[in-house]
PDB file of N, CA and C in Angstrom:
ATOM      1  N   UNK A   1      97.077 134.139  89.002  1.00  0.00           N
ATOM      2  CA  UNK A   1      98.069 133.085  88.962  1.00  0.00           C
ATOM      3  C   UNK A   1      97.372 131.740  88.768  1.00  0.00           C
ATOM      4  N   UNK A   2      98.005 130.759  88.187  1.00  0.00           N
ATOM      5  CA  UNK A   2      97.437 129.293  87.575  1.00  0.00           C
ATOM      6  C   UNK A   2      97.391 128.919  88.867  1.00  0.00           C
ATOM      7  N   UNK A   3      98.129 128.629  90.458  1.00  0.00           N
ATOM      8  CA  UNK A   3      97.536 127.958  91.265  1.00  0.00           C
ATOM      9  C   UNK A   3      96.799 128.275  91.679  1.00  0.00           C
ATOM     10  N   UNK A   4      96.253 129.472  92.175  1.00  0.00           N
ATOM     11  CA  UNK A   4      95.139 129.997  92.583  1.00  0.00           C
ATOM     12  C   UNK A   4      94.031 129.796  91.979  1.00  0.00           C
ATOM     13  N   UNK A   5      94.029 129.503  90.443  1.00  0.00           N
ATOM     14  CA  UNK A   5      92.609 129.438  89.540  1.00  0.00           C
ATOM     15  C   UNK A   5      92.528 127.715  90.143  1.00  0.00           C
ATOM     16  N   UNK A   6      93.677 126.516  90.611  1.00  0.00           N
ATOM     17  CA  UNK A   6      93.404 125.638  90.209  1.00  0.00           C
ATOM     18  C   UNK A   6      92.830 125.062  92.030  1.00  0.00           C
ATOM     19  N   UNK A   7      93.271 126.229  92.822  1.00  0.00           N
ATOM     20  CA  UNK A   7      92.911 125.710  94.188  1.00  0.00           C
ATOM     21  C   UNK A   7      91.386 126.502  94.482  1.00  0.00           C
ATOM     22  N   UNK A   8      91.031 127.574  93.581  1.00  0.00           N
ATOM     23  CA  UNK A   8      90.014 127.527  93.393  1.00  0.00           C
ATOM     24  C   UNK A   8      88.691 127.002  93.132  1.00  0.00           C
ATOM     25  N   UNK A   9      89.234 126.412  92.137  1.00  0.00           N
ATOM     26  CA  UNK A   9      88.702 125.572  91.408  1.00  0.00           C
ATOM     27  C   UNK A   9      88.237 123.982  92.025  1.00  0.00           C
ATOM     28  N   UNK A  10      89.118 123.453  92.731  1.00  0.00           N
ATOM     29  CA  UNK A  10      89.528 122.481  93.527  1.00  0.00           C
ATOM     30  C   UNK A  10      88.734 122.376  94.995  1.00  0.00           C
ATOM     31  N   UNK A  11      88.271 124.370  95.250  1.00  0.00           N
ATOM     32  CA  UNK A  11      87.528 124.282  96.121  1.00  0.00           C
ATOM     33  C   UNK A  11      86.007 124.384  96.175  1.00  0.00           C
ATOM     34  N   UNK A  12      85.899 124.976  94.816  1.00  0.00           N
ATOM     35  CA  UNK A  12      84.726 124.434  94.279  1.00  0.00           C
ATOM     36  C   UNK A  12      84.020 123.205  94.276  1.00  0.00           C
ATOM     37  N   UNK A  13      84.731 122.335  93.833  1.00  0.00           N
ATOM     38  CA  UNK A  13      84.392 121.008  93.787  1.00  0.00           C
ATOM     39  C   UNK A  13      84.264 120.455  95.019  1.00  0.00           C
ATOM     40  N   UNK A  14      84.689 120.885  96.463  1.00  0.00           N
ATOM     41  CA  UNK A  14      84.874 120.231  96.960  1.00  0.00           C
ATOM     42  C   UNK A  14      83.144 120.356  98.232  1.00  0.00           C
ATOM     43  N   UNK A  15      82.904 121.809  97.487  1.00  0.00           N
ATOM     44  CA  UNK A  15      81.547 122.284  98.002  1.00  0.00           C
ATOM     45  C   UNK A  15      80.641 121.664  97.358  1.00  0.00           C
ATOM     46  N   UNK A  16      80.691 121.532  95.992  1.00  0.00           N
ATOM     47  CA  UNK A  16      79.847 120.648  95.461  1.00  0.00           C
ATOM     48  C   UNK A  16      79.245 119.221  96.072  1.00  0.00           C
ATOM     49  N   UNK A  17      81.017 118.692  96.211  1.00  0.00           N
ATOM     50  CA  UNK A  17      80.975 117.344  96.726  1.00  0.00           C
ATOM     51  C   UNK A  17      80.095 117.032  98.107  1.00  0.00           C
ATOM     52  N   UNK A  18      80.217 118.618  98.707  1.00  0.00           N
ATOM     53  CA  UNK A  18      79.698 118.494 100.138  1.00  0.00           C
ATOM     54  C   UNK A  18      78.204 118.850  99.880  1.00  0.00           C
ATOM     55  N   UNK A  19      78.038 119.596  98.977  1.00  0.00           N
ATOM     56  CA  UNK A  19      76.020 119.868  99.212  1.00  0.00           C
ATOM     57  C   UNK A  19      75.630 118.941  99.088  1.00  0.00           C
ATOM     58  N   UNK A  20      76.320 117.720  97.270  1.00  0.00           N
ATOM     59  CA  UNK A  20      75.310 116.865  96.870  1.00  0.00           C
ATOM     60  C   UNK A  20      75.644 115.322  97.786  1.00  0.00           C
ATOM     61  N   UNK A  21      76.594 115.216  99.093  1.00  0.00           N
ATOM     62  CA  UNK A  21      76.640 114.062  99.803  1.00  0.00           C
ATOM     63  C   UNK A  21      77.786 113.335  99.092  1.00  0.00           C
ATOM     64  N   UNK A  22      78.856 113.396  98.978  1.00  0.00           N
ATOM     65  CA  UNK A  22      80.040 113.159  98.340  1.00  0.00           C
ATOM     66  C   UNK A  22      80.805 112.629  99.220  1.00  0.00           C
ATOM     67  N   UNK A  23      80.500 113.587 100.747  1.00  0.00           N
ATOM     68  CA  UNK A  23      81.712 113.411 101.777  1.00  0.00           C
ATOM     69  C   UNK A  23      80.858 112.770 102.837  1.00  0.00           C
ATOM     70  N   UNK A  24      81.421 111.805 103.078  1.00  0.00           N
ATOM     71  CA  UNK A  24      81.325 111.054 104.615  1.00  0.00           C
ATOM     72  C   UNK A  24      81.289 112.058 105.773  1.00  0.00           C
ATOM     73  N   UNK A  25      81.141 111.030 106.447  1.00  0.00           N
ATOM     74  CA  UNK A  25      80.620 112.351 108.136  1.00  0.00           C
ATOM     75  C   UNK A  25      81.881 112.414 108.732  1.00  0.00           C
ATOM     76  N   UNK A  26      83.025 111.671 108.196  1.00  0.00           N
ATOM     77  CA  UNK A  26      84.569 111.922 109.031  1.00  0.00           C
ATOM     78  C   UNK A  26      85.369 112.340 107.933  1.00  0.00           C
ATOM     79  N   UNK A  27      85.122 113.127 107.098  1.00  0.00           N
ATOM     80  CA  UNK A  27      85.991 114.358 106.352  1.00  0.00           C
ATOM     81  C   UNK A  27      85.598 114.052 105.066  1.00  0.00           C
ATOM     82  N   UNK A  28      86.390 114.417 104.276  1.00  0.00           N
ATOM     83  CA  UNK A  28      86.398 113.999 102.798  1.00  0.00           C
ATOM     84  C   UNK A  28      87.484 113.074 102.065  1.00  0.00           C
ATOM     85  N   UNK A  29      87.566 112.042 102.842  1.00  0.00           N
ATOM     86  CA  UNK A  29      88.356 111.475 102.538  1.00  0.00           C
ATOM     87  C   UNK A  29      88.028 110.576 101.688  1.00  0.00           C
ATOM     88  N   UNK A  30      86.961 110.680 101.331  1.00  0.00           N
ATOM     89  CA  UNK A  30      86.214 109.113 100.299  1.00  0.00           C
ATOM     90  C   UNK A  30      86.214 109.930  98.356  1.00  0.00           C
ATOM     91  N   UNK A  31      86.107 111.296  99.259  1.00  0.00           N
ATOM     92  CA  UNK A  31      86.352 112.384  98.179  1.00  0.00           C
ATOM     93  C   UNK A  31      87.311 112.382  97.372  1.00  0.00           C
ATOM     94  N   UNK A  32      88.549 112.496  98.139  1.00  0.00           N
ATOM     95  CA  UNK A  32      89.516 112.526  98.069  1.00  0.00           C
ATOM     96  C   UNK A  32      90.407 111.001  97.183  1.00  0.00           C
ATOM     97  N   UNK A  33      89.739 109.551  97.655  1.00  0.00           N
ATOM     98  CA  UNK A  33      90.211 108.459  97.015  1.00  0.00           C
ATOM     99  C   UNK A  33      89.678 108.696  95.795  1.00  0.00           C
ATOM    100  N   UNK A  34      88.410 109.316  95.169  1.00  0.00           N
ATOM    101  CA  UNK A  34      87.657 109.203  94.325  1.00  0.00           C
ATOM    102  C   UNK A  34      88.639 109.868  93.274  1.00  0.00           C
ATOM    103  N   UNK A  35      89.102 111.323  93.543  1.00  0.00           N
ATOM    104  CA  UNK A  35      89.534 112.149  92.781  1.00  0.00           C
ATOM    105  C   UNK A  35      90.734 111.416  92.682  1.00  0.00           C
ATOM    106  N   UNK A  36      91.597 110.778  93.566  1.00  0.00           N
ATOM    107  CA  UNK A  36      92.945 110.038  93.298  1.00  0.00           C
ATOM    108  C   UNK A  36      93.054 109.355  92.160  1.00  0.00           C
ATOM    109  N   UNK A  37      92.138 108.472  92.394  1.00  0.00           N
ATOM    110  CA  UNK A  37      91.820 107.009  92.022  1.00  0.00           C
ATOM    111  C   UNK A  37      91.354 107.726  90.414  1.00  0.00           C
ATOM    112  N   UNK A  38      90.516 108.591  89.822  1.00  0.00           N
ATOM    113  CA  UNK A  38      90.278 108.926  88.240  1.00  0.00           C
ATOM    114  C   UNK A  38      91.603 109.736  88.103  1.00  0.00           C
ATOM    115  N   UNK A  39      92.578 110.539  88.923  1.00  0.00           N
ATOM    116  CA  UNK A  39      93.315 111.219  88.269  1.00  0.00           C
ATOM    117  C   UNK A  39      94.636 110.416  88.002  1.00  0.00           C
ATOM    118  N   UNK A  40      94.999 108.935  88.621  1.00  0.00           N
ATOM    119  CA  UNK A  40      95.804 108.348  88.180  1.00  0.00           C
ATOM    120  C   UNK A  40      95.223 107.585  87.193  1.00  0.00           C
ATOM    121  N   UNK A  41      94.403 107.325  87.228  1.00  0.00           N
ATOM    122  CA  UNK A  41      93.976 106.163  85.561  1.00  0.00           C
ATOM    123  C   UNK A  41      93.678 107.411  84.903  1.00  0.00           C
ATOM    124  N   UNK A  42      93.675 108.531  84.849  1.00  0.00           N
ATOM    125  CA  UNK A  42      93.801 109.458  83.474  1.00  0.00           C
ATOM    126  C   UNK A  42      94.987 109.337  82.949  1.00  0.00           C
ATOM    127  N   UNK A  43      96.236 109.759  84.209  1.00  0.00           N
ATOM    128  CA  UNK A  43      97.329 110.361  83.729  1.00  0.00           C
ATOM    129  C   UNK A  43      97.962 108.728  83.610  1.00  0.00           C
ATOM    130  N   UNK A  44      97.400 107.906  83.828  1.00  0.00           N
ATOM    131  CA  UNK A  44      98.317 106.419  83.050  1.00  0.00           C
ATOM    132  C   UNK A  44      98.152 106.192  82.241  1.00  0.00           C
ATOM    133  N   UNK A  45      96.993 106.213  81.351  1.00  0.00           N
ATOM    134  CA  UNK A  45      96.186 106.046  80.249  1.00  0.00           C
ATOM    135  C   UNK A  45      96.691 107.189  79.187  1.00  0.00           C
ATOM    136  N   UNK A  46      97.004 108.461  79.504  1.00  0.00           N
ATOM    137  CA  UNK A  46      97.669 109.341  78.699  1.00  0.00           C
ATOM    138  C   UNK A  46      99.152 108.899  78.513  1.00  0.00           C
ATOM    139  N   UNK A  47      99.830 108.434  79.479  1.00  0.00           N
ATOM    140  CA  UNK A  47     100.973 108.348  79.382  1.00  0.00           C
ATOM    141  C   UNK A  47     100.993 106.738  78.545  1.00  0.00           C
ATOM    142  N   UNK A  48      99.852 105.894  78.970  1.00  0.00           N
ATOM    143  CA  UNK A  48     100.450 104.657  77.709  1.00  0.00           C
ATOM    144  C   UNK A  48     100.374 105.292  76.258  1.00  0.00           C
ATOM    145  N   UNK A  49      99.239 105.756  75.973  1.00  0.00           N
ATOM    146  CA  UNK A  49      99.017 106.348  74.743  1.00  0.00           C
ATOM    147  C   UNK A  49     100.462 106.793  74.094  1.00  0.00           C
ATOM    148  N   UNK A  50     100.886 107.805  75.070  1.00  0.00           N
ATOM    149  CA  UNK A  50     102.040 108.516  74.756  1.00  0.00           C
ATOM    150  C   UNK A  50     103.489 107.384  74.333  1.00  0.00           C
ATOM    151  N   UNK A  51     103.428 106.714  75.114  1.00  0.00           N
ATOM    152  CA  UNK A  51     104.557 105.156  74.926  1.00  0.00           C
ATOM    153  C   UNK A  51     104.529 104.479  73.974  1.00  0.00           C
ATOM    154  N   UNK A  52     103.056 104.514  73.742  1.00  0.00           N
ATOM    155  CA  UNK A  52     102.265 103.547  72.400  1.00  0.00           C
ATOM    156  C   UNK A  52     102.666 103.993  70.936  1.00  0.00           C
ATOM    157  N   UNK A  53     102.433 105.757  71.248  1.00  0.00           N
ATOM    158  CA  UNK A  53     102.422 106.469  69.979  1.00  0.00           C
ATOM    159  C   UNK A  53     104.389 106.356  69.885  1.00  0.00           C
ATOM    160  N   UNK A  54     105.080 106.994  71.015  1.00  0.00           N
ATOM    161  CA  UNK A  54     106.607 107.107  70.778  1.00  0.00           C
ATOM    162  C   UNK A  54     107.094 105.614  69.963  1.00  0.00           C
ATOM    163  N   UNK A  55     106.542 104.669  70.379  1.00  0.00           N
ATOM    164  CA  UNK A  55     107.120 102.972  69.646  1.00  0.00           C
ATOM    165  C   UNK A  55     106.433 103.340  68.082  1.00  0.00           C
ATOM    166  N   UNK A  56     105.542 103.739  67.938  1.00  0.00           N
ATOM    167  CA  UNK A  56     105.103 103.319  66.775  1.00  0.00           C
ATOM    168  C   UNK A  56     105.832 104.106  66.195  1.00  0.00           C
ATOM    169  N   UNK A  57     105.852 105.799  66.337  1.00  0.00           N
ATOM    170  CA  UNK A  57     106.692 106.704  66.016  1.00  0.00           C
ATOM    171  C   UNK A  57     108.311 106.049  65.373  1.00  0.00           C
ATOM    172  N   UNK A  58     109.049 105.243  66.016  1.00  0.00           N
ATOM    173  CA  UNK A  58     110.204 104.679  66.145  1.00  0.00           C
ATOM    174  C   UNK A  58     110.372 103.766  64.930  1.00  0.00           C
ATOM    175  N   UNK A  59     109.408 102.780  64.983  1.00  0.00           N
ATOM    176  CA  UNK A  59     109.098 101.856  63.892  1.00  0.00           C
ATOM    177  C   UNK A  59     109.074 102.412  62.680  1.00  0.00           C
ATOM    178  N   UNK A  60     108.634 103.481  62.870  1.00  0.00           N
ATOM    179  CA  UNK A  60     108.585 104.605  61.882  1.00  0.00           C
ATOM    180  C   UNK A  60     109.569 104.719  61.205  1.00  0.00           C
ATOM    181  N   UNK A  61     110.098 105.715  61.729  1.00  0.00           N
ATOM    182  CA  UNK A  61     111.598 106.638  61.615  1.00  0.00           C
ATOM    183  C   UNK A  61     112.781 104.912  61.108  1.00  0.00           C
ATOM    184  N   UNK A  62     112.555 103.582  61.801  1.00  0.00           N
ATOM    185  CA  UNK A  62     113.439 102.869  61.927  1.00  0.00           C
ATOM    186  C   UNK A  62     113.085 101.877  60.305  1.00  0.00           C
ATOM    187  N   UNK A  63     111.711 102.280  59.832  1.00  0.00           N
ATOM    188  CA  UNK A  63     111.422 101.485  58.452  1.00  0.00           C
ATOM    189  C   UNK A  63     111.829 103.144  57.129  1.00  0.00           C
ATOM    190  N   UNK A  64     111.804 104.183  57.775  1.00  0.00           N
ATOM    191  CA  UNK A  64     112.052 105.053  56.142  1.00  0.00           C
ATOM    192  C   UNK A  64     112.387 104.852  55.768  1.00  0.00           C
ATOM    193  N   UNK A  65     111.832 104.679  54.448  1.00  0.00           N
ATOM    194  CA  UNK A  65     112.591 105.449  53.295  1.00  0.00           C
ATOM    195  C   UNK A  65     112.824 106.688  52.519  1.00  0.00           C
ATOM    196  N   UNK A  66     112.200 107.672  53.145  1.00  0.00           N
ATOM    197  CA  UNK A  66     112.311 108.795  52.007  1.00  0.00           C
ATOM    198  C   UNK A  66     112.577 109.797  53.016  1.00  0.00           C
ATOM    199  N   UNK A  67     113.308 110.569  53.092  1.00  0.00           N
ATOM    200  CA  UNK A  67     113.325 112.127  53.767  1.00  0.00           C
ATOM    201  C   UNK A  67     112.179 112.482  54.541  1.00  0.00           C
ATOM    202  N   UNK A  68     110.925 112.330  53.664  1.00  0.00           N
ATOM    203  CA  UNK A  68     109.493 112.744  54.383  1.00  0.00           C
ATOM    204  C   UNK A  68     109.664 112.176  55.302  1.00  0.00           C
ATOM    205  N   UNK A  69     109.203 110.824  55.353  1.00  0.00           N
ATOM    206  CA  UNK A  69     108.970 109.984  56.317  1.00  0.00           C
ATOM    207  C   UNK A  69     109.509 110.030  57.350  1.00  0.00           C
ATOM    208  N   UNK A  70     111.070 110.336  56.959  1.00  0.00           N
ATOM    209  CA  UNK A  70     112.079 110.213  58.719  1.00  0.00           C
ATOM    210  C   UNK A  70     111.694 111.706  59.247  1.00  0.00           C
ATOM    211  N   UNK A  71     111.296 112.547  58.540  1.00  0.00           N
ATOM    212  CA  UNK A  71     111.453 113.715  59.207  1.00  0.00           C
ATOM    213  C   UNK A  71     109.838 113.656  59.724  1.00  0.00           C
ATOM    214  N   UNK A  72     108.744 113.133  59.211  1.00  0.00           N
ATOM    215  CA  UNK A  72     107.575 113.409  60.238  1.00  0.00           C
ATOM    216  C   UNK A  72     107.671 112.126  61.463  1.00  0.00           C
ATOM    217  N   UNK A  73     108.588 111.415  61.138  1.00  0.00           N
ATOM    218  CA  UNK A  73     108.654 110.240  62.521  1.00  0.00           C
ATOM    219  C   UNK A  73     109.496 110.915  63.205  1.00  0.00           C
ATOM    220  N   UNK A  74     110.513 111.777  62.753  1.00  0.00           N
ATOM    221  CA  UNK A  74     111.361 112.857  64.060  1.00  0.00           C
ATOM    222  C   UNK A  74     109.871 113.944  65.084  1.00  0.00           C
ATOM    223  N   UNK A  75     109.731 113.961  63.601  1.00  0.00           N
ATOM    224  CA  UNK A  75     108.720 115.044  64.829  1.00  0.00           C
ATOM    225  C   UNK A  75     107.197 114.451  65.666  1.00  0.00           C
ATOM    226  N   UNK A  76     106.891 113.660  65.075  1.00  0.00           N
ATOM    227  CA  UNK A  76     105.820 112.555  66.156  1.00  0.00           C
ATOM    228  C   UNK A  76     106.831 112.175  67.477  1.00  0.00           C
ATOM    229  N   UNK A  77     107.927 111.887  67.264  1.00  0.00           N
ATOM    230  CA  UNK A  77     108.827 111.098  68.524  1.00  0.00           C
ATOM    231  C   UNK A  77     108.907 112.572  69.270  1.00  0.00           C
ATOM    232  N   UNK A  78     109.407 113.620  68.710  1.00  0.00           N
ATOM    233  CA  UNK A  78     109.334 115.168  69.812  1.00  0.00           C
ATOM    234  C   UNK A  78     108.109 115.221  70.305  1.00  0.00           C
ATOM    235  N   UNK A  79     107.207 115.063  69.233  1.00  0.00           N
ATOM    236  CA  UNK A  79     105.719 115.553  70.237  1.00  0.00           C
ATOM    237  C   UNK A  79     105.179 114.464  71.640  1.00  0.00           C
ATOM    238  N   UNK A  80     105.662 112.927  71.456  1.00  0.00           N
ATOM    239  CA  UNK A  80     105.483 112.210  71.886  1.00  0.00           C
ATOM    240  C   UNK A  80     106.238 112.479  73.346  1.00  0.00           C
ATOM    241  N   UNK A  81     107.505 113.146  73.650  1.00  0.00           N
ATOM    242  CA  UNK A  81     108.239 113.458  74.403  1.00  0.00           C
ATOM    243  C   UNK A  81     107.751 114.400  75.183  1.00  0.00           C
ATOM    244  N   UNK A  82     107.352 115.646  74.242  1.00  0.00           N
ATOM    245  CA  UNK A  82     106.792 116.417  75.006  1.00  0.00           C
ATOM    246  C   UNK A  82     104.985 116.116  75.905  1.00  0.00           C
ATOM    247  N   UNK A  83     104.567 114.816  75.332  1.00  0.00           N
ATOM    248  CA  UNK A  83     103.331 114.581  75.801  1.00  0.00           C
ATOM    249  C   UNK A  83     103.663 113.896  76.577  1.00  0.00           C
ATOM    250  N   UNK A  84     104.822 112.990  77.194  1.00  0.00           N
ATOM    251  CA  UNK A  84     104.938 112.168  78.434  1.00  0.00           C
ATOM    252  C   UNK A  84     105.694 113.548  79.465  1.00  0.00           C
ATOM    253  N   UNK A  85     106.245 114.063  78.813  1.00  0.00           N
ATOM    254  CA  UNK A  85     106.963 115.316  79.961  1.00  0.00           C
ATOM    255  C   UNK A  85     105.242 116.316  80.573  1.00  0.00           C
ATOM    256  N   UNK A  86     104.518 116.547  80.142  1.00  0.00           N
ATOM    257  CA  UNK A  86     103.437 117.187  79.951  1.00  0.00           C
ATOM    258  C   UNK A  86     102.638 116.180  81.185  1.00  0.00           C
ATOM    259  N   UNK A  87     102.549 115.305  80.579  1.00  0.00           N
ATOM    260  CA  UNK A  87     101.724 113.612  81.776  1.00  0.00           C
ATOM    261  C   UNK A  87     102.932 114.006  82.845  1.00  0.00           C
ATOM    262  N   UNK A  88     103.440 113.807  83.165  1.00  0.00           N
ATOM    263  CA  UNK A  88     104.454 113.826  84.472  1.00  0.00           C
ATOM    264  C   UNK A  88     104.291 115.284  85.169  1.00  0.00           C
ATOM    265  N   UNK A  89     104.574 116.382  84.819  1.00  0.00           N
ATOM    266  CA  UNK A  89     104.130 117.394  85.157  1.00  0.00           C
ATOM    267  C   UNK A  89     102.689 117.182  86.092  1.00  0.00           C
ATOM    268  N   UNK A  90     101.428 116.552  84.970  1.00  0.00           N
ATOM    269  CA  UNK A  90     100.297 116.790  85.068  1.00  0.00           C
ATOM    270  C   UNK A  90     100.051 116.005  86.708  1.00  0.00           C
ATOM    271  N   UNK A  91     100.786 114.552  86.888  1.00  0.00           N
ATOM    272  CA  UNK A  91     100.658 113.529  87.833  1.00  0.00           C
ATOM    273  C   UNK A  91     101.726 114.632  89.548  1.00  0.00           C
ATOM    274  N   UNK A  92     102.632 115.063  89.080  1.00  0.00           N
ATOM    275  CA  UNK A  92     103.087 115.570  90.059  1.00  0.00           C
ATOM    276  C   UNK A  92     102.511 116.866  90.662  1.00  0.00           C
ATOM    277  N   UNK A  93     101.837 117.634  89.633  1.00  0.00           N
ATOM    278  CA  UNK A  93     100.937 118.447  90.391  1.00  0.00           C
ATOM    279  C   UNK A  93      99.811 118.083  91.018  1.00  0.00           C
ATOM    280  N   UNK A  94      98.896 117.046  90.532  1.00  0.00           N
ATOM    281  CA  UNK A  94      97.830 116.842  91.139  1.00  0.00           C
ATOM    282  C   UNK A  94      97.847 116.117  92.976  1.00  0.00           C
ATOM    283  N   UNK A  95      99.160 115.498  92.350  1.00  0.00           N
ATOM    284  CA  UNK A  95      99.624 114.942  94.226  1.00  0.00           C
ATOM    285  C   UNK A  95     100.496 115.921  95.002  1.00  0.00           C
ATOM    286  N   UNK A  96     100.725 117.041  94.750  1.00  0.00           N
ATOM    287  CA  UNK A  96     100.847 118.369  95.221  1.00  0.00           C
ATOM    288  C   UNK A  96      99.456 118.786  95.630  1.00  0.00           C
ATOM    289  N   UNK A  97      98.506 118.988  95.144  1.00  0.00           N
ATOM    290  CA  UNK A  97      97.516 119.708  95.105  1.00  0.00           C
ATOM    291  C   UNK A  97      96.641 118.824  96.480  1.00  0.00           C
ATOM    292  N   UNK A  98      96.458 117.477  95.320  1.00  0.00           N
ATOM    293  CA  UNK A  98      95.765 116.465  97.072  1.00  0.00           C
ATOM    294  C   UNK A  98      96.493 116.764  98.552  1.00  0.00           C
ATOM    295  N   UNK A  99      97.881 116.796  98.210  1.00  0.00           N
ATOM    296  CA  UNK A  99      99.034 116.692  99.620  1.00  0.00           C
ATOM    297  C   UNK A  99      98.383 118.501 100.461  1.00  0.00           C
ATOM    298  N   UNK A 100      98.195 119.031  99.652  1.00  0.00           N
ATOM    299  CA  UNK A 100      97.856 120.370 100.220  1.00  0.00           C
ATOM    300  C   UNK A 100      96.681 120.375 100.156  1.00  0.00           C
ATOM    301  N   UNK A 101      96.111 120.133  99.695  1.00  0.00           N
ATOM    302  CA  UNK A 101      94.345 119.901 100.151  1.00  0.00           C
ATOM    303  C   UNK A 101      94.050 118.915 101.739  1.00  0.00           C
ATOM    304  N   UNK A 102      94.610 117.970 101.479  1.00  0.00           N
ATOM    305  CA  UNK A 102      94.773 117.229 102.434  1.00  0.00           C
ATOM    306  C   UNK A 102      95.480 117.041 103.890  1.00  0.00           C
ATOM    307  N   UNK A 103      96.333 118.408 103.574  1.00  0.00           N
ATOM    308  CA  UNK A 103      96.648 119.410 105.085  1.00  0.00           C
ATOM    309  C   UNK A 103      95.720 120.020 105.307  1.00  0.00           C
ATOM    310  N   UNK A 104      95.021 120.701 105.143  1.00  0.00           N
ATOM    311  CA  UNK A 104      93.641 121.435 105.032  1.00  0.00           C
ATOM    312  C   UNK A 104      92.914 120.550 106.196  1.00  0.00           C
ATOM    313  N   UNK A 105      92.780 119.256 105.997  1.00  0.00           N
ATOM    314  CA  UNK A 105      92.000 118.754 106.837  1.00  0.00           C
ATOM    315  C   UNK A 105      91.073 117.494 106.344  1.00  0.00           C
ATOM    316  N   UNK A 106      91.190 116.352 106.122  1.00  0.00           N
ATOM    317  CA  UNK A 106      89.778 115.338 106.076  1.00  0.00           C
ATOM    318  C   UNK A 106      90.384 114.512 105.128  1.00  0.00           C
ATOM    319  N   UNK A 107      91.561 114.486 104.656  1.00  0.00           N
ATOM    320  CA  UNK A 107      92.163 114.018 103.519  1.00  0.00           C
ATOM    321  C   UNK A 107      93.096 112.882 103.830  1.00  0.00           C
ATOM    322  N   UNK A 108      93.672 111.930 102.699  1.00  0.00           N
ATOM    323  CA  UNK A 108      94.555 111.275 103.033  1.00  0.00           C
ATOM    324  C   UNK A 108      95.501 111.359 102.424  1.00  0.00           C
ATOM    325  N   UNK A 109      96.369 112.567 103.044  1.00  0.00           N
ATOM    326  CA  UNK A 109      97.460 112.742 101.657  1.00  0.00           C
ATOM    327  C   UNK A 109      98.433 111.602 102.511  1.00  0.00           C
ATOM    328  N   UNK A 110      99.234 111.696 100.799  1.00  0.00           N
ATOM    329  CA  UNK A 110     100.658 110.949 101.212  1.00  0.00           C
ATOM    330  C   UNK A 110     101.947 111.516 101.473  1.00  0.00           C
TER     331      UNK A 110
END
């Protein structure tokens, strides 16, 4: 199952974090801001992209002229949709994942 590969995975890292001195002597909570703190400037940075590309997409579709054109600015604006639905997904699992990591013990979930 995908959560299991990803709490796996998750616990991997978190041994890592602990051999090479990652974690403070009162849990892993410095761990824990670290991984926060890059996994929201990923998933914001994907999601402007995604905002960036849907406007331009628009401008698009809103200057055609020819059949081609409106129909590959229809489908940049779908893919664009499906890449902010995809970012949202991606942001609500990972603060699932911290929130349950962070019952575990040493964490600061929210």
């Amino acid at each position: 199952m995908i959560s299991d590969k990803i709490i796996t995975a998750f616990t991997k890292a978190m041994f890592f974090a602990q051999t090479y001195g990652l974690q403070d002597s009162g849990g892993n909570e410095q761990l824990y801001k670290i991984l926060q703190a890059v996994f929201g400037t990923l998933s914001g940075l994907a999601t402007l992209v995604c905002a960036i590309a849907a406007v331009r997409a628009g401008m698009k579709l809103a200057h055609a002229s020819d059949d081609q054109t409106h129909a590959e600015a229809k489908r940049q604006i779908i893919n664009c949709v499906i890449g902010l639905c995809i970012c949202a997904v991606a942001l609500i699992a990972s603060q699932a994942i911290f929130a349950t990591a962070s019952s575990w013990g040493g964490g600061s979930g929210q």
